[in-house]
C-alpha atoms as a PDB file:
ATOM      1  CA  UNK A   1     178.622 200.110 125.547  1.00  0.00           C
ATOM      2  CA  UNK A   2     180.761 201.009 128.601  1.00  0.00           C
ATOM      3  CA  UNK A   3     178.687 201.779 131.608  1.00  0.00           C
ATOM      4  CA  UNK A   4     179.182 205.428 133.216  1.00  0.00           C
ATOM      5  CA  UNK A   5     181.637 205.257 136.072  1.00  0.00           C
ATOM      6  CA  UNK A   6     179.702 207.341 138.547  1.00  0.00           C
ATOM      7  CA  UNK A   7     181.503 210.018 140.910  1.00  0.00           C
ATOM      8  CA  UNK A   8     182.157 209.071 144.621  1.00  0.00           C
ATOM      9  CA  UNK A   9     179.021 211.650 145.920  1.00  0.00           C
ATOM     10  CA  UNK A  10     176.602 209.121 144.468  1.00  0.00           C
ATOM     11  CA  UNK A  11     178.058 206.666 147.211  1.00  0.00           C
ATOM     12  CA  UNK A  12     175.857 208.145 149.567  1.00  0.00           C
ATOM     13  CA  UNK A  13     172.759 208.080 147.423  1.00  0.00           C
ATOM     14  CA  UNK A  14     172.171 204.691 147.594  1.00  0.00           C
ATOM     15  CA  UNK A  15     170.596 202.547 150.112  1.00  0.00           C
ATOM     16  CA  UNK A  16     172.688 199.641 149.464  1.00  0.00           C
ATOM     17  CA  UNK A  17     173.726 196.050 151.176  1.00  0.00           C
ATOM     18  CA  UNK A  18     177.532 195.637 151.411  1.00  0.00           C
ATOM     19  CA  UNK A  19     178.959 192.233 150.065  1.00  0.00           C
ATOM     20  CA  UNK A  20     180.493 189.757 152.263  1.00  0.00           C
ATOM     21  CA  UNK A  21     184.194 189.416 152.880  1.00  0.00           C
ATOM     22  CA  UNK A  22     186.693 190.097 151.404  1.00  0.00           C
ATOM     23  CA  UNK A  23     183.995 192.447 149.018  1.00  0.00           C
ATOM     24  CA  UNK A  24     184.202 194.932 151.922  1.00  0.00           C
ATOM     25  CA  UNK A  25     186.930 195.941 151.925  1.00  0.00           C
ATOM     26  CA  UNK A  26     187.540 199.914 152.678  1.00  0.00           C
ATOM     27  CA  UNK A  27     190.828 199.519 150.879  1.00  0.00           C
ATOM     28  CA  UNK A  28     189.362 198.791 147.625  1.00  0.00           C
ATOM     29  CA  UNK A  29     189.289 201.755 145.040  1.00  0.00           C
ATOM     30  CA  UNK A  30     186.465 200.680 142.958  1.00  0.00           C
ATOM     31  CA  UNK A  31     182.653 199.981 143.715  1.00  0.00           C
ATOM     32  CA  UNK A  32     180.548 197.622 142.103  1.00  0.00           C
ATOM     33  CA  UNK A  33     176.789 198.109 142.460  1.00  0.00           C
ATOM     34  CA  UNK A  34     174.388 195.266 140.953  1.00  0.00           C
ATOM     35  CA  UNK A  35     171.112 195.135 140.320  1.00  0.00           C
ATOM     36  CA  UNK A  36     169.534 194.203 143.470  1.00  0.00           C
ATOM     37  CA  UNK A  37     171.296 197.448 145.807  1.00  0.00           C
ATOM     38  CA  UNK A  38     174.370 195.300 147.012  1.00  0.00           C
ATOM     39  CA  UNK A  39     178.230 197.020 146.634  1.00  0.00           C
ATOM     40  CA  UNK A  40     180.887 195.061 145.914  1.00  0.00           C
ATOM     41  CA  UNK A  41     184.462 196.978 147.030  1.00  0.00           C
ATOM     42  CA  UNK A  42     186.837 194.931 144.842  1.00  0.00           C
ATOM     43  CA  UNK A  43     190.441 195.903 143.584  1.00  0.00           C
ATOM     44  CA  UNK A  44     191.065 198.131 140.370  1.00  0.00           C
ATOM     45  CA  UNK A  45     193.997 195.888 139.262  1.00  0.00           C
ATOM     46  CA  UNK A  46     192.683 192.546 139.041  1.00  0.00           C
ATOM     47  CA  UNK A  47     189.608 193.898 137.119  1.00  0.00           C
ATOM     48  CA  UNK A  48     191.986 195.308 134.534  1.00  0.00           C
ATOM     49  CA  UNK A  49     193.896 192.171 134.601  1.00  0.00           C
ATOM     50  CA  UNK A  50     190.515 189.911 134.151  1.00  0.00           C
ATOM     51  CA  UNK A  51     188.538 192.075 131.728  1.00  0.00           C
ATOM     52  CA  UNK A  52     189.739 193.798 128.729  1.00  0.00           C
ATOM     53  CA  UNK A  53     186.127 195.581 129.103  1.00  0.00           C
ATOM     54  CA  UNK A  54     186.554 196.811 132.476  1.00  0.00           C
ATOM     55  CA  UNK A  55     190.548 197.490 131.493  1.00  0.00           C
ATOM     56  CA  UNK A  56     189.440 200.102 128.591  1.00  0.00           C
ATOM     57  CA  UNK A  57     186.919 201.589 131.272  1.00  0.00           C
ATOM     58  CA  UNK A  58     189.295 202.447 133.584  1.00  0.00           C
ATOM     59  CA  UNK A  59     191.286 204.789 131.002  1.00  0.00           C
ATOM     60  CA  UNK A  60     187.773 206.943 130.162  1.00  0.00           C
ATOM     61  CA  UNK A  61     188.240 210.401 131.701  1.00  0.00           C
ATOM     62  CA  UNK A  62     186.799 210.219 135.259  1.00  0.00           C
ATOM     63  CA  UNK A  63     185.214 213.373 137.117  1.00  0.00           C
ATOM     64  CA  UNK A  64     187.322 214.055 140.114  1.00  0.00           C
ATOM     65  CA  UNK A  65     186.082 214.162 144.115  1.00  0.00           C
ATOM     66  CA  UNK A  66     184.483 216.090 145.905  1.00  0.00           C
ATOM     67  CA  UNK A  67     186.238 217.954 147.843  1.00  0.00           C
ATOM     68  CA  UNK A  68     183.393 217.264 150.527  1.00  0.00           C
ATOM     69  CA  UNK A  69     183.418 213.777 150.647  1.00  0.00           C
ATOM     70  CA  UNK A  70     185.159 211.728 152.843  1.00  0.00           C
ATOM     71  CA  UNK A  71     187.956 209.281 152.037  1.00  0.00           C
ATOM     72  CA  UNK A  72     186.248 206.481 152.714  1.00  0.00           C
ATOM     73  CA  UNK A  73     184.139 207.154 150.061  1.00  0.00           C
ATOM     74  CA  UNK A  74     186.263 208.426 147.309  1.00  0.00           C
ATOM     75  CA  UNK A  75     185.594 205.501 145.407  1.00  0.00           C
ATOM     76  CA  UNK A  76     184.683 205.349 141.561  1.00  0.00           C
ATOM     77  CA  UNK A  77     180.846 203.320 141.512  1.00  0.00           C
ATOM     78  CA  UNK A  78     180.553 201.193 138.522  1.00  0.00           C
ATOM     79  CA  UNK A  79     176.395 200.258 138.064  1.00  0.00           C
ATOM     80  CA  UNK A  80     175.782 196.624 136.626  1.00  0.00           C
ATOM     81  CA  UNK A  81     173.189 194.991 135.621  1.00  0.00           C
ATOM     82  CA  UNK A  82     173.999 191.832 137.234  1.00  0.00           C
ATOM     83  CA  UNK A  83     172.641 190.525 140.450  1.00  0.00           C
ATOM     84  CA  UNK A  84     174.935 190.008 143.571  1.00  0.00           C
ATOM     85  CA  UNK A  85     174.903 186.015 143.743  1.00  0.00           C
ATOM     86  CA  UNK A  86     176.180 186.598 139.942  1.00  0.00           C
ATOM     87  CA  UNK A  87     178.387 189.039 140.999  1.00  0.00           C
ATOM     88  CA  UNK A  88     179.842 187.436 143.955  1.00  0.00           C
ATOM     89  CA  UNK A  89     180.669 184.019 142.010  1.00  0.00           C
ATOM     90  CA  UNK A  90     182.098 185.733 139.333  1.00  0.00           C
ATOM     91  CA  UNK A  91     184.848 187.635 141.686  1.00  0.00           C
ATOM     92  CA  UNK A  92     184.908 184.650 143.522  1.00  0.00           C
ATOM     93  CA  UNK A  93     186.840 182.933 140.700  1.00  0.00           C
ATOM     94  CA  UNK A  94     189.151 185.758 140.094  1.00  0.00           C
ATOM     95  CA  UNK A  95     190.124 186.725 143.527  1.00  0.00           C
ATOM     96  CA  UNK A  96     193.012 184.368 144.247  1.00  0.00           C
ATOM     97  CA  UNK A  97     192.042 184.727 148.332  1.00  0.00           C
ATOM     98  CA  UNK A  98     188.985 183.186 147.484  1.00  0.00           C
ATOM     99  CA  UNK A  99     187.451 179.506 147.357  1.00  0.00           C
ATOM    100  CA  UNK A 100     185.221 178.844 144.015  1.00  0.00           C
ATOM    101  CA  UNK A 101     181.814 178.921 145.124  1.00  0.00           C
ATOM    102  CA  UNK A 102     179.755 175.599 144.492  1.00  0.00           C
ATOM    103  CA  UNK A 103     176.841 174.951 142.387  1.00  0.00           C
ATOM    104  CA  UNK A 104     174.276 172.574 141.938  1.00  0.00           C
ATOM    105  CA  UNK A 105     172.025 173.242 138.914  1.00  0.00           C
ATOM    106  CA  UNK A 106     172.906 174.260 135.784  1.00  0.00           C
ATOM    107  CA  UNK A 107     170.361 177.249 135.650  1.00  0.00           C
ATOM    108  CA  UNK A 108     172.454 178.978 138.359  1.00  0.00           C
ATOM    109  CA  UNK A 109     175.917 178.868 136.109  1.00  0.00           C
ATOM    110  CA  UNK A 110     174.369 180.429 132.637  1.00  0.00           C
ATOM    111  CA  UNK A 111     174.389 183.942 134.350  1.00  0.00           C
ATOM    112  CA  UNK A 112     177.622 183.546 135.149  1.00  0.00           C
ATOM    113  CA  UNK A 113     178.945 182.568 132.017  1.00  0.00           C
ATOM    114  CA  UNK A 114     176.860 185.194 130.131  1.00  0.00           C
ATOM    115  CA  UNK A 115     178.641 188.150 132.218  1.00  0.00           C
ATOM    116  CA  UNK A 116     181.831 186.737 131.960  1.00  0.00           C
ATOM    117  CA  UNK A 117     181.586 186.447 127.927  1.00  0.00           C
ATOM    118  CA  UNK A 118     179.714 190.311 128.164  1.00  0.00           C
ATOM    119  CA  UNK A 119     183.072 191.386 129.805  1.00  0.00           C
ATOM    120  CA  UNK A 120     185.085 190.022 128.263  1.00  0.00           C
ATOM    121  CA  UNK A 121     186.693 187.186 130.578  1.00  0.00           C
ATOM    122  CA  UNK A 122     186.986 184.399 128.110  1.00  0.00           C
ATOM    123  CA  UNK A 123     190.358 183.950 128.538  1.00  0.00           C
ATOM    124  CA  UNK A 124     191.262 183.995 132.111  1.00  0.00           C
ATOM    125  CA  UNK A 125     191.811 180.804 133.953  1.00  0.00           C
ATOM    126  CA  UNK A 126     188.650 181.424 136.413  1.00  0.00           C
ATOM    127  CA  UNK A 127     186.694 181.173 132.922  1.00  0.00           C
ATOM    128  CA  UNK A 128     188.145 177.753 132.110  1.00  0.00           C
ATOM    129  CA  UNK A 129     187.539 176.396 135.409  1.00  0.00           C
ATOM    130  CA  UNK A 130     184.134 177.565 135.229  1.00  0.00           C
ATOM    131  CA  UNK A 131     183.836 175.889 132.072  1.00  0.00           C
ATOM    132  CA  UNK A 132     185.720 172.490 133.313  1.00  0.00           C
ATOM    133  CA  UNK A 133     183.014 172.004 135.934  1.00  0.00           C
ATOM    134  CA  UNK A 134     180.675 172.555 133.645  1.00  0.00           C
ATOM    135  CA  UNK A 135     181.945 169.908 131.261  1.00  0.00           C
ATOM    136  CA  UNK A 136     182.513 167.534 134.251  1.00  0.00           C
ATOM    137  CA  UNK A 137     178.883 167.488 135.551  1.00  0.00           C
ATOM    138  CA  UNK A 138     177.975 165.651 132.077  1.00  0.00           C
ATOM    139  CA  UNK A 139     180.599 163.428 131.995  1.00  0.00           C
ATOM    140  CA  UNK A 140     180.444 162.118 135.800  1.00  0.00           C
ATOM    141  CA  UNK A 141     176.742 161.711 135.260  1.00  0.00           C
ATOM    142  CA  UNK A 142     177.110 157.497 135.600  1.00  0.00           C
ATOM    143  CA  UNK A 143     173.304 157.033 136.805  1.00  0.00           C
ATOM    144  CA  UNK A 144     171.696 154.136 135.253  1.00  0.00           C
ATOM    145  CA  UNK A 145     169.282 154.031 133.874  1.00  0.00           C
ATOM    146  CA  UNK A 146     171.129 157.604 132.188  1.00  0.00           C
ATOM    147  CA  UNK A 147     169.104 160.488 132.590  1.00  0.00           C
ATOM    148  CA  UNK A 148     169.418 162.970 129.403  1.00  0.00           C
ATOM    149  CA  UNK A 149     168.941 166.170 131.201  1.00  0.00           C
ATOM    150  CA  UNK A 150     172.568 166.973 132.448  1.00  0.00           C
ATOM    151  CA  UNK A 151     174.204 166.195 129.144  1.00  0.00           C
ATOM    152  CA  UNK A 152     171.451 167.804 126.863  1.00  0.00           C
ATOM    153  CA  UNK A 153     171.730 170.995 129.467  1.00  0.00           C
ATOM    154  CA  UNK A 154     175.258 171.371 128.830  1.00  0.00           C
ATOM    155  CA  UNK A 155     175.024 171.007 125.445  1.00  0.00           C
ATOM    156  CA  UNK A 156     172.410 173.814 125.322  1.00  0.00           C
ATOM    157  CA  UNK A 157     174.473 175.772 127.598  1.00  0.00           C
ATOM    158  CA  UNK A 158     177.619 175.598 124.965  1.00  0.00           C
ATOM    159  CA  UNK A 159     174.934 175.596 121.927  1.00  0.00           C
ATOM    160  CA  UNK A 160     173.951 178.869 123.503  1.00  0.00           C
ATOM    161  CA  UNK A 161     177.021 180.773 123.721  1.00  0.00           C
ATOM    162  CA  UNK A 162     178.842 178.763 120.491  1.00  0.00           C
ATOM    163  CA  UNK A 163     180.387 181.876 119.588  1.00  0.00           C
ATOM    164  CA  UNK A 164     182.188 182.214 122.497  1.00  0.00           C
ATOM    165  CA  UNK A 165     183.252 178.738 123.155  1.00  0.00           C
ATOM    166  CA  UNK A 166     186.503 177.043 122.626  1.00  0.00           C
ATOM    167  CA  UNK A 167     186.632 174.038 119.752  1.00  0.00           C
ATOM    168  CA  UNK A 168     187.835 171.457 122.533  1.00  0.00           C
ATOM    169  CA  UNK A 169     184.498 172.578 124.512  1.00  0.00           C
ATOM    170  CA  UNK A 170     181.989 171.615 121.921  1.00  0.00           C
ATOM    171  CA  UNK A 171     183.381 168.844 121.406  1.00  0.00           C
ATOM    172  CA  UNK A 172     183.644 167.355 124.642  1.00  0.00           C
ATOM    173  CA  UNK A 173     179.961 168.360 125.055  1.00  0.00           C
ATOM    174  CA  UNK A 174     179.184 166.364 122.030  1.00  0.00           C
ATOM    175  CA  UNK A 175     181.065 163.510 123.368  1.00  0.00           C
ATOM    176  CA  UNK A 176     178.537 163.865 126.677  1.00  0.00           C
ATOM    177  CA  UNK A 177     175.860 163.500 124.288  1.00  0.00           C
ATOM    178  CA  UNK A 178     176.527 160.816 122.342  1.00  0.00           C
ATOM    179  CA  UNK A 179     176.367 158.727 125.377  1.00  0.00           C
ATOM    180  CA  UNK A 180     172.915 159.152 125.608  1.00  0.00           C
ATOM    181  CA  UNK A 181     170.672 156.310 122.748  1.00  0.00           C
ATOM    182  CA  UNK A 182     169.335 157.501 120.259  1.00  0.00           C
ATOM    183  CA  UNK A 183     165.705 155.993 121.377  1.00  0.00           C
ATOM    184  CA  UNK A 184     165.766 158.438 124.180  1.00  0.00           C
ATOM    185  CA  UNK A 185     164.953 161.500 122.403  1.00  0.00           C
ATOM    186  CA  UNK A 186     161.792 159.889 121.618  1.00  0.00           C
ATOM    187  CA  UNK A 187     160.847 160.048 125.681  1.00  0.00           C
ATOM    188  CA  UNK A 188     158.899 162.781 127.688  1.00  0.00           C
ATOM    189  CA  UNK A 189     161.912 164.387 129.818  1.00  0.00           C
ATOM    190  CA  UNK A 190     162.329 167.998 130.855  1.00  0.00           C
ATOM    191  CA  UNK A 191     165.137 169.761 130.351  1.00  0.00           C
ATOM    192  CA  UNK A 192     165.024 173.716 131.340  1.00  0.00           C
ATOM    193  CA  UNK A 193     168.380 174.550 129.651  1.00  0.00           C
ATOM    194  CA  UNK A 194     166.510 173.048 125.891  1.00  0.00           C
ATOM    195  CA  UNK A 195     164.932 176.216 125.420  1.00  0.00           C
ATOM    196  CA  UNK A 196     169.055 177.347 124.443  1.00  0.00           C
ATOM    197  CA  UNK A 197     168.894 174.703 121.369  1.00  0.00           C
ATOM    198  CA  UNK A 198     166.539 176.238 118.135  1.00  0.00           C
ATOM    199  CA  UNK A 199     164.801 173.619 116.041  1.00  0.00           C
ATOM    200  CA  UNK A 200     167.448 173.718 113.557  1.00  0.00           C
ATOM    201  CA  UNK A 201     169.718 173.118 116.129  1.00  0.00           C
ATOM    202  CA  UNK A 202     168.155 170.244 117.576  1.00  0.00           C
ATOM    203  CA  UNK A 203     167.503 168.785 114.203  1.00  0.00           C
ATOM    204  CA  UNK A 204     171.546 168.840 113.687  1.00  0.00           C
ATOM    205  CA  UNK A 205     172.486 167.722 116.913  1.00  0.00           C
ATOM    206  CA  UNK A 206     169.927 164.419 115.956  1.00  0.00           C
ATOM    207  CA  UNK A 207     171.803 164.434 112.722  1.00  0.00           C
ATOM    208  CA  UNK A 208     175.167 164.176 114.199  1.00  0.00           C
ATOM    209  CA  UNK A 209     174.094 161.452 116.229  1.00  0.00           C
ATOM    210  CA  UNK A 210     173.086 159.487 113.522  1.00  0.00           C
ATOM    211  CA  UNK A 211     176.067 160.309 111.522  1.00  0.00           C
ATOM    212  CA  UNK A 212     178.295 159.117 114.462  1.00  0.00           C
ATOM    213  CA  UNK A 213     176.243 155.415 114.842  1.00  0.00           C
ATOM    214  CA  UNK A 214     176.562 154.854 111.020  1.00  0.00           C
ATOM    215  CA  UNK A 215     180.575 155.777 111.166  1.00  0.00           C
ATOM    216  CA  UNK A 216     181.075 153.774 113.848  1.00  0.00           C
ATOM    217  CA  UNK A 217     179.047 150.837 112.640  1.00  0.00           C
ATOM    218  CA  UNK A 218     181.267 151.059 109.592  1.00  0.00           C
ATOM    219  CA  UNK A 219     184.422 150.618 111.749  1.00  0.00           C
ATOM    220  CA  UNK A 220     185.934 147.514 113.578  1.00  0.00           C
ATOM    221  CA  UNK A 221     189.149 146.207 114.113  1.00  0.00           C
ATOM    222  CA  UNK A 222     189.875 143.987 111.858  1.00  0.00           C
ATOM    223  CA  UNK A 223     190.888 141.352 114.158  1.00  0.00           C
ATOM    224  CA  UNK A 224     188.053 141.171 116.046  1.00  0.00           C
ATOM    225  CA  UNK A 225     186.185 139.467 113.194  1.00  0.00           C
ATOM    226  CA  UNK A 226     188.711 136.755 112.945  1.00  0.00           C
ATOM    227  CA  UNK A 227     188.011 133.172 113.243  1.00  0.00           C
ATOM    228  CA  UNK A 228     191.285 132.386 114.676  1.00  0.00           C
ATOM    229  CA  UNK A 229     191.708 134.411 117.399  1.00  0.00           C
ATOM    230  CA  UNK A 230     195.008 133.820 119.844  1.00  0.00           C
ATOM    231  CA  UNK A 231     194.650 135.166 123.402  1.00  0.00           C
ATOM    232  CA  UNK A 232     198.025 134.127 125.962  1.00  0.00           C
ATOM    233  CA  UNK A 233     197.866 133.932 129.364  1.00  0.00           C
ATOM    234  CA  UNK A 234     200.019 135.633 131.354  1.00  0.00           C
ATOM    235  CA  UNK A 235     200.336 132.691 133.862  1.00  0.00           C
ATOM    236  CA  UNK A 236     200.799 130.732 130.353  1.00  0.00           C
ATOM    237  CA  UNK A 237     197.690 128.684 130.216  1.00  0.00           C
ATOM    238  CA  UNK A 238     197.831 129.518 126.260  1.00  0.00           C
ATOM    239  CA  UNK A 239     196.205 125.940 125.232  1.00  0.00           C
ATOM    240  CA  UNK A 240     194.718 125.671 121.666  1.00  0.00           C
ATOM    241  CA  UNK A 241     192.172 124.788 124.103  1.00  0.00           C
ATOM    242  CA  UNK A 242     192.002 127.975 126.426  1.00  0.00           C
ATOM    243  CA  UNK A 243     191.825 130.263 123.144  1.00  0.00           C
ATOM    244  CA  UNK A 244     188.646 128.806 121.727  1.00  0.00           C
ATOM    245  CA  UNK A 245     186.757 127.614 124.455  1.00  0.00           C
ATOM    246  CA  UNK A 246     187.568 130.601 127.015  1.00  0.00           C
ATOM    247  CA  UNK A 247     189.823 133.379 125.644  1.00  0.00           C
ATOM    248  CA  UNK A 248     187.557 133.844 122.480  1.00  0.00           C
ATOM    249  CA  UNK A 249     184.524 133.091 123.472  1.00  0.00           C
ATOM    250  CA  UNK A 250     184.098 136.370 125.894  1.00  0.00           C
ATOM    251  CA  UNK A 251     186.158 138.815 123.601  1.00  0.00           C
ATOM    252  CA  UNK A 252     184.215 137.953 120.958  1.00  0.00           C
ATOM    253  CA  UNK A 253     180.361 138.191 122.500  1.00  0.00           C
ATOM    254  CA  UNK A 254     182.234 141.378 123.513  1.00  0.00           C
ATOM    255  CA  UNK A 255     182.408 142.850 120.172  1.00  0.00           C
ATOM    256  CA  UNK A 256     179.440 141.341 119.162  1.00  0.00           C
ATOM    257  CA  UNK A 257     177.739 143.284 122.024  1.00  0.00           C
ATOM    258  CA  UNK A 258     179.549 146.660 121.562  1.00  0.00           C
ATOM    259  CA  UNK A 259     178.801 146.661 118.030  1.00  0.00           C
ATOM    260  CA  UNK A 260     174.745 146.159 118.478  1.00  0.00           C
ATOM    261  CA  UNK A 261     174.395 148.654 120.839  1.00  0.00           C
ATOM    262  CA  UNK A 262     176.883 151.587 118.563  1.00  0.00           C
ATOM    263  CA  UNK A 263     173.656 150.863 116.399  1.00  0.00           C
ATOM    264  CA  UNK A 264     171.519 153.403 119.105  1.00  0.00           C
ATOM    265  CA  UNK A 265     174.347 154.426 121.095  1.00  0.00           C
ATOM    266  CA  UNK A 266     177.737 155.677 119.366  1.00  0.00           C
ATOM    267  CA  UNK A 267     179.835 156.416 122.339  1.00  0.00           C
ATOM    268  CA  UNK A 268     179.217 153.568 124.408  1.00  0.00           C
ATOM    269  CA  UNK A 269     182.461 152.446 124.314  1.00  0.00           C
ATOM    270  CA  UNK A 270     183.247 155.633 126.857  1.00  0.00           C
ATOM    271  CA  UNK A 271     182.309 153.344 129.697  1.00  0.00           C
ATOM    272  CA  UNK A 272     183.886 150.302 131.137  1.00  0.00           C
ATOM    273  CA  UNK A 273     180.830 148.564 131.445  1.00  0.00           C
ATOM    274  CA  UNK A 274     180.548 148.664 127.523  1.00  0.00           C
ATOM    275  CA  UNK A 275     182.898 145.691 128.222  1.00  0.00           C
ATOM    276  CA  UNK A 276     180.389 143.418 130.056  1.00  0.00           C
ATOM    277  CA  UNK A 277     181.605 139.998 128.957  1.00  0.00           C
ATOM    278  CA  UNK A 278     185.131 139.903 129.753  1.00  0.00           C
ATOM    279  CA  UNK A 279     185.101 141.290 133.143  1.00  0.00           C
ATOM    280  CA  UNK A 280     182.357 139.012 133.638  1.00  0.00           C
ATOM    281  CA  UNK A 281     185.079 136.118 132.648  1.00  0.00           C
ATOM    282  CA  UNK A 282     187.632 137.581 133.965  1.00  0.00           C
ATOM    283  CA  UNK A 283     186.197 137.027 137.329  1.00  0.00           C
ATOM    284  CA  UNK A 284     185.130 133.522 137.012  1.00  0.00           C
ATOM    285  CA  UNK A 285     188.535 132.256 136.156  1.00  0.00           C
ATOM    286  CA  UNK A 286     191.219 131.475 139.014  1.00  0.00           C
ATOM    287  CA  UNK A 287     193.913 132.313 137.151  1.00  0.00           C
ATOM    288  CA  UNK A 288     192.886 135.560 135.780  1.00  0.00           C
ATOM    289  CA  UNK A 289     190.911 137.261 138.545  1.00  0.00           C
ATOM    290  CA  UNK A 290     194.098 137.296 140.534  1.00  0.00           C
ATOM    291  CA  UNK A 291     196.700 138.369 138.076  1.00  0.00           C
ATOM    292  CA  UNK A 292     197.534 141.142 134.938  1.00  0.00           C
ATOM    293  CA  UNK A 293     194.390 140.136 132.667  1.00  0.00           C
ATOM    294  CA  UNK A 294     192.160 142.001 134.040  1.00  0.00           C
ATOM    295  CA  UNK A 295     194.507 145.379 133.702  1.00  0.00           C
ATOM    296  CA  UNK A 296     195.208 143.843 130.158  1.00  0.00           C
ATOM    297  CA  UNK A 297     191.828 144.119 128.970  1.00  0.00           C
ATOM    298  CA  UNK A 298     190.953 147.405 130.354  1.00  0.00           C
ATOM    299  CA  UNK A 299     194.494 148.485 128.291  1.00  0.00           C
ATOM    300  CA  UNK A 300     192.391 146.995 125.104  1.00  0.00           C
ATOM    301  CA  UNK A 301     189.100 149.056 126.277  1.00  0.00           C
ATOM    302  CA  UNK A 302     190.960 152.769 126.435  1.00  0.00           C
ATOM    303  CA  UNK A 303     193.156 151.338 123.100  1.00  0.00           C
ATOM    304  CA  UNK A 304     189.457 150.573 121.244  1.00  0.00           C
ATOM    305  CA  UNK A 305     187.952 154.226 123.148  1.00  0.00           C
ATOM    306  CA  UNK A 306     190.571 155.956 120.976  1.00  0.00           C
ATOM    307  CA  UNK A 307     190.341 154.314 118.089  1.00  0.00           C
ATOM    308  CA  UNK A 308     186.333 155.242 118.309  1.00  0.00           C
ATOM    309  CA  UNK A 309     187.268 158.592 119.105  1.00  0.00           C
ATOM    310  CA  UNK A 310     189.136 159.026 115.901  1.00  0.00           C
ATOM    311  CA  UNK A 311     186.271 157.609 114.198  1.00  0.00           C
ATOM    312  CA  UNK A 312     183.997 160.368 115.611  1.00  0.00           C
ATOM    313  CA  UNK A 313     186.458 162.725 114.797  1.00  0.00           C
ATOM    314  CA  UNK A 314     185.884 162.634 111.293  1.00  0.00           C
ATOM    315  CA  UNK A 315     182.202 163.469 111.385  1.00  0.00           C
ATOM    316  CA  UNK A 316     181.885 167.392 111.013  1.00  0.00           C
ATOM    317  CA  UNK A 317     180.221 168.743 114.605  1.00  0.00           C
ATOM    318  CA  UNK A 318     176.846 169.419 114.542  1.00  0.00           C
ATOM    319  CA  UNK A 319     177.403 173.618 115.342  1.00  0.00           C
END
């Protein structure tokens, strides 16, 4: 339902805090009041062009001013339910004058998300950055050992507005997730943004996990299996020698390794470390600590990442 846009005498009515720059602005022709008594003086014109909601709202009949009132205050006032912090952050993103406002927890962006989806502002850009940062505080979580909270938060966070979210969203946030083993859901760890997730949801989200070990633990290059395995120098120190004694040896406790942990943890191959062995190698040889081998075999790590990826691919999300 569109909220009544209020005539300019009510202005006056309220004992109100003005917003911060540039949200003061005596220019502006439309006035914003949240929740919590602030006014926000923002511009018609890039509401319209944000907000289908606010758009259709501006083409209701309006009442017209009083002929008493000043002209400073011949503004249309547009109640919300939102608070100003919510307020401010979301016109933050839209102004183009204006700096994105940081965050720090998750709690503090779910507000912001939930107005934007309530007016309609799915498909502006400041939505998708909004979303991008979102996505990036799970996957830039590196701390060891991994803490489950950010990427189980911003799953919930999607899992709670699913209806609004964008295929490539989910399943980046399910990609987040399936870093995470499988043994650590059976831990004591709080998580505010879990309350999001039902049971049912959380029971397919498990599922899916599961799903993406056993498809994964079905797939392997072929070739890392092989007995004869041929691995050249670039400095060509390619001895019959060199391949089985060196060359093989670490690539293959590599595989060995990757393919024991997929058992608990599907996506581990998202990390360079999931390549312990050969860096390890790598920088105990002369040769190859100094030259292309190293680059080589991170080339073979984001070659394998994809062909996991595709792997993953072909088990159905979990919502």
């Amino acid at each position: 339902m569109l909220s009544p846009i209020l005539g300019a005498s009510s202005l006056g009515q309220v004992g109100q805090d003005v917003a911060s720059h540039p949200f003061d602005d005596p220019s502006a022709d439309i006035v914003l009041h949240t929740s919590d008594d602030t006014v926000f003086r923002v511009h018609r014109i890039i509401l319209s062009l944000s907000s289908p909601f606010f758009k259709e709202m501006f083409t209701l009949p309006q009442s017209p001013p009083s002929a008493t009132a000043s002209s400073s205050s011949n503004d249309s006032i547009i109640p919300i339910e939102e608070n100003s912090q919510v307020l401010d952050c979301i016109l933050r993103h839209l102004y183009p004058s204006c700096e994105p406002p940081q965050w720090n927890e998750l709690g503090e962006i779910v507000p912001v998300v939930q107005a934007m989806i309530k007016y309609q502002m799915e498909e502006t850009q400041a939505f998708q950055n909004i979303m991008n940062s979102l996505l990036a505080r799970a996957n830039t979580d590196k701390r060891l050992p991994l803490v489950p909270t950010t990427a189980i938060g911003v799953l919930a966070i999607i899992y709670r507005f699913r209806d609004s979210m964008k295929k490539e969203w989910i399943e980046e946030a399910a990609r987040a997730f399936l870093r995470l083993p499988f043994k650590m859901f059976n831990e004591q760890w709080d998580c505010p943004e879990f309350d999001y997730i039902t049971g049912r949801g959380y029971r397919k989200l498990l599922v899916y996990h599961k799903q993406c070990s056993e498809r994964i633990r079905t797939w392997s290059p072929r070739w890392s299996d092989s007995t004869h395995m041929a691995y050249d120098c670039v400095r060509g120190t390619d001895s019959t020698t060199w391949h089985a004694s060196v060359g093989l040896s670490g690539l293959r406790k590599t595989f060995d390794y990757v393919r024991d942990e997929y058992k608990d943890n599907p996506y581990i191959v998202a990390d360079w470390p999931s390549f312990p062995f050969m860096p390890r190698h790598l920088s105990s040889c002369d040769i190859c600590k100094d030259d292309k081998c190293p680059y080589l075999i991170w080339r073979a790590h984001k070659l394998l990442k994809a062909e996991v990826d595709a792997a993953i691919a072909e088990v159905p999300l979990p919502f």
